[in-house]
Protein backbone atom coordinates (compact mmCIF):
# COMPACT_ATOMS: atom_id res chain seq x y z
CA UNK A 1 0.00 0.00 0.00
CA UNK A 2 1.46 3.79 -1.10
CA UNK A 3 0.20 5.99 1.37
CA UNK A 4 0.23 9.55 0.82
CA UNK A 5 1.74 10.72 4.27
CA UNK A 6 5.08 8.69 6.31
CA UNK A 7 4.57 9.75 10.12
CA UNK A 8 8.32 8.48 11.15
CA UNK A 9 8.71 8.82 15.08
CA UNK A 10 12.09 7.82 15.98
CA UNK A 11 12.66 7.05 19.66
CA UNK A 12 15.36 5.81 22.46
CA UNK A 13 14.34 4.46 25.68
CA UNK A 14 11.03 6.43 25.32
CA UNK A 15 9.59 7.44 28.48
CA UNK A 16 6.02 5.51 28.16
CA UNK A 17 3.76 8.57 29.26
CA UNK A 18 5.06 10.92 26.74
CA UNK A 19 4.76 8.79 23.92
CA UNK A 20 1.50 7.67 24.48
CA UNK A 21 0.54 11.04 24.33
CA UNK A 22 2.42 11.17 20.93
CA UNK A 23 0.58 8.16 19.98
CA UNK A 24 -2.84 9.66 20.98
CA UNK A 25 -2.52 12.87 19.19
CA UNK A 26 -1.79 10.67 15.70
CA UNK A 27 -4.92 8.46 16.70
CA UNK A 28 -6.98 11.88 16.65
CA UNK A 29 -5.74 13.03 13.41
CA UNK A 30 -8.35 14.29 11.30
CA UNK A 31 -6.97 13.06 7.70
CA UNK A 32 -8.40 9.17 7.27
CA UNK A 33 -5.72 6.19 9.05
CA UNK A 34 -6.01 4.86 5.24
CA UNK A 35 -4.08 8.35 3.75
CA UNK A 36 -1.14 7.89 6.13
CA UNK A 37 1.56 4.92 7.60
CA UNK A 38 3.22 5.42 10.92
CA UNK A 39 6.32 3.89 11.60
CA UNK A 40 7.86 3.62 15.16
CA UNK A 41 11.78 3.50 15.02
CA UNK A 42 13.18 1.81 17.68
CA UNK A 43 16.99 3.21 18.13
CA UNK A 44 18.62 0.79 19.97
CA UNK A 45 16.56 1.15 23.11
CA UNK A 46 17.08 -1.13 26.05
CA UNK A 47 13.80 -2.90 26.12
CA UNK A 48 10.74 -2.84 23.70
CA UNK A 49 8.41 -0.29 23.09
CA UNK A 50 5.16 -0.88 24.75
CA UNK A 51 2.86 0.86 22.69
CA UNK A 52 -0.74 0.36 21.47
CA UNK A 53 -0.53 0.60 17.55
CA UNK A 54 -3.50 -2.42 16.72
CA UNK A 55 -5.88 0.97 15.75
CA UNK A 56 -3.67 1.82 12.82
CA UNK A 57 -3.93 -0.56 9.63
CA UNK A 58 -0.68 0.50 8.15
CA UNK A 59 1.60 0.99 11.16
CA UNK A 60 4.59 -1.06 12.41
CA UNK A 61 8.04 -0.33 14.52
CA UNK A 62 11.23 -1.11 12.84
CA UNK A 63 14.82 -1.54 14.37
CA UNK A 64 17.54 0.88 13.92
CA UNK A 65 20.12 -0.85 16.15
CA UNK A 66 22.92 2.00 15.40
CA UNK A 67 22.64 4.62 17.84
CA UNK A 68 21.81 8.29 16.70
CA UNK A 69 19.09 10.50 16.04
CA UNK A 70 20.42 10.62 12.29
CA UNK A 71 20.57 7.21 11.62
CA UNK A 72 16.90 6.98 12.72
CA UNK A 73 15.75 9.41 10.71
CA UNK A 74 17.48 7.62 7.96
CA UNK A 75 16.17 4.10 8.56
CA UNK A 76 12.51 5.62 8.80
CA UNK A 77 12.47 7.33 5.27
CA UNK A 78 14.56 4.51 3.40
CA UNK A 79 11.13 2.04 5.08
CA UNK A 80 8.63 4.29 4.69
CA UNK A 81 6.19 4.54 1.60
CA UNK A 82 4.61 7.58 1.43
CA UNK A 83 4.72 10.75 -0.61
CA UNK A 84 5.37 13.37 2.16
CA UNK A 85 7.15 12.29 5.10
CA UNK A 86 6.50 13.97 8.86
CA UNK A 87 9.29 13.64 11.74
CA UNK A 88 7.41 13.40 15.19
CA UNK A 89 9.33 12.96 18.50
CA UNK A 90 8.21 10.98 21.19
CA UNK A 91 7.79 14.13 23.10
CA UNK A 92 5.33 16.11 20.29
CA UNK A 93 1.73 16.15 19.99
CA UNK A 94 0.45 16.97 16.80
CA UNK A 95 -2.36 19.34 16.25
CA UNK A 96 -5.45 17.63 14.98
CA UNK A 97 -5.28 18.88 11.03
CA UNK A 98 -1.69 18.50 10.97
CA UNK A 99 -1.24 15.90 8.71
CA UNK A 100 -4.26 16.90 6.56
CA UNK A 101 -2.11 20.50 6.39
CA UNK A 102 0.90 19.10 4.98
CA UNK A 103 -0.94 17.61 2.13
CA UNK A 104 -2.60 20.89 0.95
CA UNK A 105 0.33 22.92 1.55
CA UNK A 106 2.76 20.87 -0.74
CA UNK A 107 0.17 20.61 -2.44
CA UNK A 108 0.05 24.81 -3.15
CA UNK A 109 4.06 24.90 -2.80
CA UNK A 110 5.38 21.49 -4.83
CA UNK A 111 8.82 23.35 -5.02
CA UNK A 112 9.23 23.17 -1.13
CA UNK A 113 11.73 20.20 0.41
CA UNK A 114 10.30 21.39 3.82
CA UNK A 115 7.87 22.71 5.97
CA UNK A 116 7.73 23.15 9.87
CA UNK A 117 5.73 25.08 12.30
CA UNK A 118 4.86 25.79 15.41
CA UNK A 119 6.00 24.28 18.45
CA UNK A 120 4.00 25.27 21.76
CA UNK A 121 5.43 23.71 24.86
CA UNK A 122 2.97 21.88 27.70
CA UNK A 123 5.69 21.85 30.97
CA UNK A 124 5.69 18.89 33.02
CA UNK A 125 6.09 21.85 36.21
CA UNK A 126 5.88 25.61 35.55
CA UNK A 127 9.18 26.95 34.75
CA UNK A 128 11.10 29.68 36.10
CA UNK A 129 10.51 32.74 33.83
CA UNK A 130 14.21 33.04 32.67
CA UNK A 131 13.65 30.00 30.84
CA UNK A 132 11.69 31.53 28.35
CA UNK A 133 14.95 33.13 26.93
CA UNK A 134 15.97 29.63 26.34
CA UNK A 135 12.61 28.42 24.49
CA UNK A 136 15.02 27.84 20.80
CA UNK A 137 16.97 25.71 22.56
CA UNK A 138 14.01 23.65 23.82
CA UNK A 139 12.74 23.74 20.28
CA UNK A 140 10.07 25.95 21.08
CA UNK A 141 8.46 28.31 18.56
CA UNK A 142 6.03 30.55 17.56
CA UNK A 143 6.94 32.61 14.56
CA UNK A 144 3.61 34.40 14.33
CA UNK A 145 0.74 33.63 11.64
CA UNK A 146 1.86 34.81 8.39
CA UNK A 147 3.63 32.29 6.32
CA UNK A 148 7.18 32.33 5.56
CA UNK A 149 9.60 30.81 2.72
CA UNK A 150 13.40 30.85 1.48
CA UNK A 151 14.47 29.86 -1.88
CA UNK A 152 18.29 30.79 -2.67
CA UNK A 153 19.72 30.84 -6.23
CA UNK A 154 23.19 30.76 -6.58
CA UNK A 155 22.80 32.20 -10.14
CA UNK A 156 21.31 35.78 -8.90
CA UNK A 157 25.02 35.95 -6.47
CA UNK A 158 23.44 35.70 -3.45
CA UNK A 159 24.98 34.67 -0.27
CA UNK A 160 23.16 31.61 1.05
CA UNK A 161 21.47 31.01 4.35
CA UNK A 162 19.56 29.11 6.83
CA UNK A 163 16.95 31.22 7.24
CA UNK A 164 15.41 31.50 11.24
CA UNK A 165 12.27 30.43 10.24
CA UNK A 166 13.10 27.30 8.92
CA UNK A 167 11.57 23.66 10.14
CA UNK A 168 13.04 22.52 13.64
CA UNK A 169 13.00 18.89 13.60
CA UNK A 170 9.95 18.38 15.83
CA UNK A 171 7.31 17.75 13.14
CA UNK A 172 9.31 18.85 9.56
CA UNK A 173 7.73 17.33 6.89
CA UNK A 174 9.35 16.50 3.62
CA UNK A 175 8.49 15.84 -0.01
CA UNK A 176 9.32 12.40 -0.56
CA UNK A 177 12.00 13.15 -3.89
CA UNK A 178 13.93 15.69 -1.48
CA UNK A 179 14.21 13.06 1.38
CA UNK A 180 15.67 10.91 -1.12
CA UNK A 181 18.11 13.27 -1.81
CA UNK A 182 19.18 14.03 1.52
CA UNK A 183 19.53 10.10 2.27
CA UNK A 184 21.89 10.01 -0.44
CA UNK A 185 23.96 12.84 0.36
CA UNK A 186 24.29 11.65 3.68
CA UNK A 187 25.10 8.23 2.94
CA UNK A 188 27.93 10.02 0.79
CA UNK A 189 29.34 11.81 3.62
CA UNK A 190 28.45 9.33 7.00
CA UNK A 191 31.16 12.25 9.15
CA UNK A 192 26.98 14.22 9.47
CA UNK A 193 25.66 11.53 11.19
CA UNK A 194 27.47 13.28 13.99
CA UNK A 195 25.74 16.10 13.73
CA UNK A 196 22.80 15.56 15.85
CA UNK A 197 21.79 13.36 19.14
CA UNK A 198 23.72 10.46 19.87
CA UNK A 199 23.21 8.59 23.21
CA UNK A 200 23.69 11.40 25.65
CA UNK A 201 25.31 13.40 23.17
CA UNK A 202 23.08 17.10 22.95
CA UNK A 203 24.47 17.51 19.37
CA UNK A 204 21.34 19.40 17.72
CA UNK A 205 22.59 20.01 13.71
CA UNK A 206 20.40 17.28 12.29
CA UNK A 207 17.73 19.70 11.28
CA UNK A 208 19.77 22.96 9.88
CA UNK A 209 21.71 19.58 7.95
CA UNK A 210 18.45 18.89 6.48
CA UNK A 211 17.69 21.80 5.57
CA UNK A 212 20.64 23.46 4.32
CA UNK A 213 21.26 20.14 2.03
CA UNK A 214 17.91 20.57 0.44
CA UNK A 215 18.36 24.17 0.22
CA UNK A 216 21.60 23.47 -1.73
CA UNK A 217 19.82 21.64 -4.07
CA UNK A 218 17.32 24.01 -4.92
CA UNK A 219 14.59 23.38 -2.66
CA UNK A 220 12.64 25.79 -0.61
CA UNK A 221 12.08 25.60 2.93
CA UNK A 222 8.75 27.38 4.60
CA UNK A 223 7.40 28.38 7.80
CA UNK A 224 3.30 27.64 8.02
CA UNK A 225 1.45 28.68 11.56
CA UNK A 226 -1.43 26.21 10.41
CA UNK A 227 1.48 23.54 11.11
CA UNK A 228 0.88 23.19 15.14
CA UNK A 229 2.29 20.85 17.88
CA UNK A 230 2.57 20.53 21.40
CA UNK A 231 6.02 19.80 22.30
CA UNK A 232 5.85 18.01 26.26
CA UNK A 233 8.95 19.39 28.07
CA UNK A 234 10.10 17.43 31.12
CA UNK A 235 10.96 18.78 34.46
CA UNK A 236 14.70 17.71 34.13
CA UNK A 237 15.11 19.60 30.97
CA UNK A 238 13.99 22.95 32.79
CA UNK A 239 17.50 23.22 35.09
CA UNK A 240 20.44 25.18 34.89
CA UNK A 241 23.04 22.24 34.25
CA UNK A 242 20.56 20.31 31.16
CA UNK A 243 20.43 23.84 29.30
CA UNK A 244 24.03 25.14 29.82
CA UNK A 245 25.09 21.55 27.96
CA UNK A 246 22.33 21.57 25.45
CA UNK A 247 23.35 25.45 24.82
CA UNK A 248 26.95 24.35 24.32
CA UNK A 249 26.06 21.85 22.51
CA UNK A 250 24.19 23.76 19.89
CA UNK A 251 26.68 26.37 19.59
CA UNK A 252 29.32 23.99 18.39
CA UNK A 253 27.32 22.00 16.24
CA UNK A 254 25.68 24.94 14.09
CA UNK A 255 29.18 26.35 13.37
CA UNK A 256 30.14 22.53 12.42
CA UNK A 257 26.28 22.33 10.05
CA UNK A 258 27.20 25.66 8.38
CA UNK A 259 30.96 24.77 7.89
CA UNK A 260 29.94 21.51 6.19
CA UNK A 261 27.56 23.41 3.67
CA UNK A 262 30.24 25.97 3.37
CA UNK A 263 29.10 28.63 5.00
CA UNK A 264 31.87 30.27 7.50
CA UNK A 265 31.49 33.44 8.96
CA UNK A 266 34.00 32.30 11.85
CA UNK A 267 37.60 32.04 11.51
CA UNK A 268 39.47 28.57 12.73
CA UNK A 269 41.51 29.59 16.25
CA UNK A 270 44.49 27.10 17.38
CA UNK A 271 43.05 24.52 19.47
CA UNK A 272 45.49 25.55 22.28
CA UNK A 273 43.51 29.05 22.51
CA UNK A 274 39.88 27.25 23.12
CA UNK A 275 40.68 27.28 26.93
CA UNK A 276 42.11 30.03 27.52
CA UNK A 277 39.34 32.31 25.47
CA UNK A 278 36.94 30.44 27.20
CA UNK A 279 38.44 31.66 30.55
CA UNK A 280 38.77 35.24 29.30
CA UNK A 281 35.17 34.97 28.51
CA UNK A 282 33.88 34.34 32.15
CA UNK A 283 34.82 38.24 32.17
CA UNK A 284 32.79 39.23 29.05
CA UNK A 285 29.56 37.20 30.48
CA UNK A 286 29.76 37.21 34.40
CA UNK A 287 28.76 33.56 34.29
CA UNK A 288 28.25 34.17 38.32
CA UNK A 289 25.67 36.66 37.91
CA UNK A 290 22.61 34.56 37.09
CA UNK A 291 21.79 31.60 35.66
CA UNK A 292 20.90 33.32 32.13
CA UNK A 293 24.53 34.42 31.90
CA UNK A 294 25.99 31.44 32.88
CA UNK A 295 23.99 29.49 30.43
CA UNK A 296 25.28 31.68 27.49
CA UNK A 297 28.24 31.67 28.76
CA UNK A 298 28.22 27.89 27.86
CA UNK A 299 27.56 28.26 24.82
CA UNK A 300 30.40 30.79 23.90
CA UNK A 301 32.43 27.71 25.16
CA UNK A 302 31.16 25.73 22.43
CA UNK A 303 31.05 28.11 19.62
CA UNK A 304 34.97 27.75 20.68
CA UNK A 305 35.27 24.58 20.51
CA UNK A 306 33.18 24.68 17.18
CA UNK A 307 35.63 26.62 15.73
CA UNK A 308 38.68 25.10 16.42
CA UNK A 309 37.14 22.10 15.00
CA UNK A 310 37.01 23.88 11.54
CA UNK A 311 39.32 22.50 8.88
CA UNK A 312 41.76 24.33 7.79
């Protein structure tokens, strides 16, 4: 059976509440269980998945037994049959006309690789208000409602970018041709499988990767508000320690995404000088002063390490 829509969840030790809730927001999807497939990707968890999919004729969990967000990602498309392909964490509840949305907006936009939206977080325990500086690095987001896309021509000399607005990993969808592409170019270079989550790695370029590939070859990428999910944030992801890492984390692997689509605006520094300019920094962000500037302090450390990482 060709569906017209893969729903590819890929998942590691799943915590069983949250993806229930994943599960429950697919079962009230408004577009008929005969239009779509789901397909559970089990990355190398410890134990099985314990998960009611018996409502869904087309739905089944495959292994992906190499660990990695990216390799996930990659087992679900190269299984999955459909025309337009949707990446749902474990964590993300989708509105109820989300998958009935993608459909009529490739639909209007075939020339578009991918599409993302909104991403509206439910907290397992109300969060300190600093946090909300922090929402990006949660992916969290709310753009606004007016539509946004980004084509780039190299033809009309101009300098190429990832554009803010494009998808976040939590619910991108993909035309089925450009996932194919992106599978291939990946499978030609296997050093960006590294560039997103990996065990208890906080890596977090998988997404820009996507995009910026597709991008490159010629695709657009578009923001659409219509596109809404609930993204369930636990309590251990709301401290001071989890977001410092996952900040540093994300600094060094964007400068790593846009040096492997060459894009550089850094410069390389001397490994020797990462600690060293780290230290100086503590002056420059009075990590002390609050947990805000020690949290962006962090990730100056990592756009540090990101660049002496940078080939030469």
């Amino acid at each position: 059976m060709n569906s017209l829509i893969s729903v590819i969840i890929p998942t590691h030790n799943p915590n069983p509440m949250r993806l229930e809730r994943t599960i429950a927001g697919l079962r009230s999807q408004s577009l008929s269980n005969a239009q779509w497939e789901l397909l559970i990707v089990d990355n190398a968890s410890d134990g099985s998945i314990e998960v009611d999919i018996t409502w869904h004729p087309n739905a089944r969990t495959i292994q992906e037994n190499q660990l990695g967000l990216t390799r996930a990602r990659l087992a679900g498309i190269q299984a999955s049959q459909g025309q337009y392909l949707v990446f749902v964490d474990d964590d993300n509840v989708l509105g109820a006309n989300y998958l009935q949305h993608i459909i009529e907006i490739f639909q209007a936009h075939p020339t578009l690789g991918a599409i993302g939206g909104k991403s509206l977080p439910e907290f397992e325990i109300e969060p300190e208000p600093w946090i909300k500086t922090f929402w990006g690095c949660l992916a969290l987001r709310d753009l606004g409602n007016t539509e946004q896309l980004y084509f780039y021509d190299a033809n009309l000399g101009e300098t190429k970018q990832h554009p803010e607005f494009a998808p976040i990993g939590a619910g991108m969808a993909l035309q089925r041709s450009a996932a194919t592409q992106y599978v291939q170019m990946i499978l030609d270079d296997p050093a960006r499988l590294a560039l997103d989550r990996t065990g208890r790695s906080l890596q977090s370029g998988g997404d820009c990767d996507i995009n910026l590939t597709l991008i490159n070859l010629g695709w657009g990428v578009g923001y659409f508000p219509q596109l809404e999910l609930t993204h369930l944030i636990s309590a251990n992801r709301l401290t001071t320690p989890y977001l410092a890492r996952l900040n540093r984390s994300i600094a060094k692997s964007w400068i790593q995404v846009l040096d492997a689509h060459q894009i550089r605006p850094w410069r390389k520094i001397p490994r020797w000088s990462v600690l060293p300019r780290q230290l100086k920094a503590v002056m420059s962000y009075q990590p002390w002063k609050s947990p805000i500037e020690y949290i962006r302090w962090q990730g100056a450390c990592g756009a540090f390490e990101g660049q002496s990482l940078l080939s030469d």
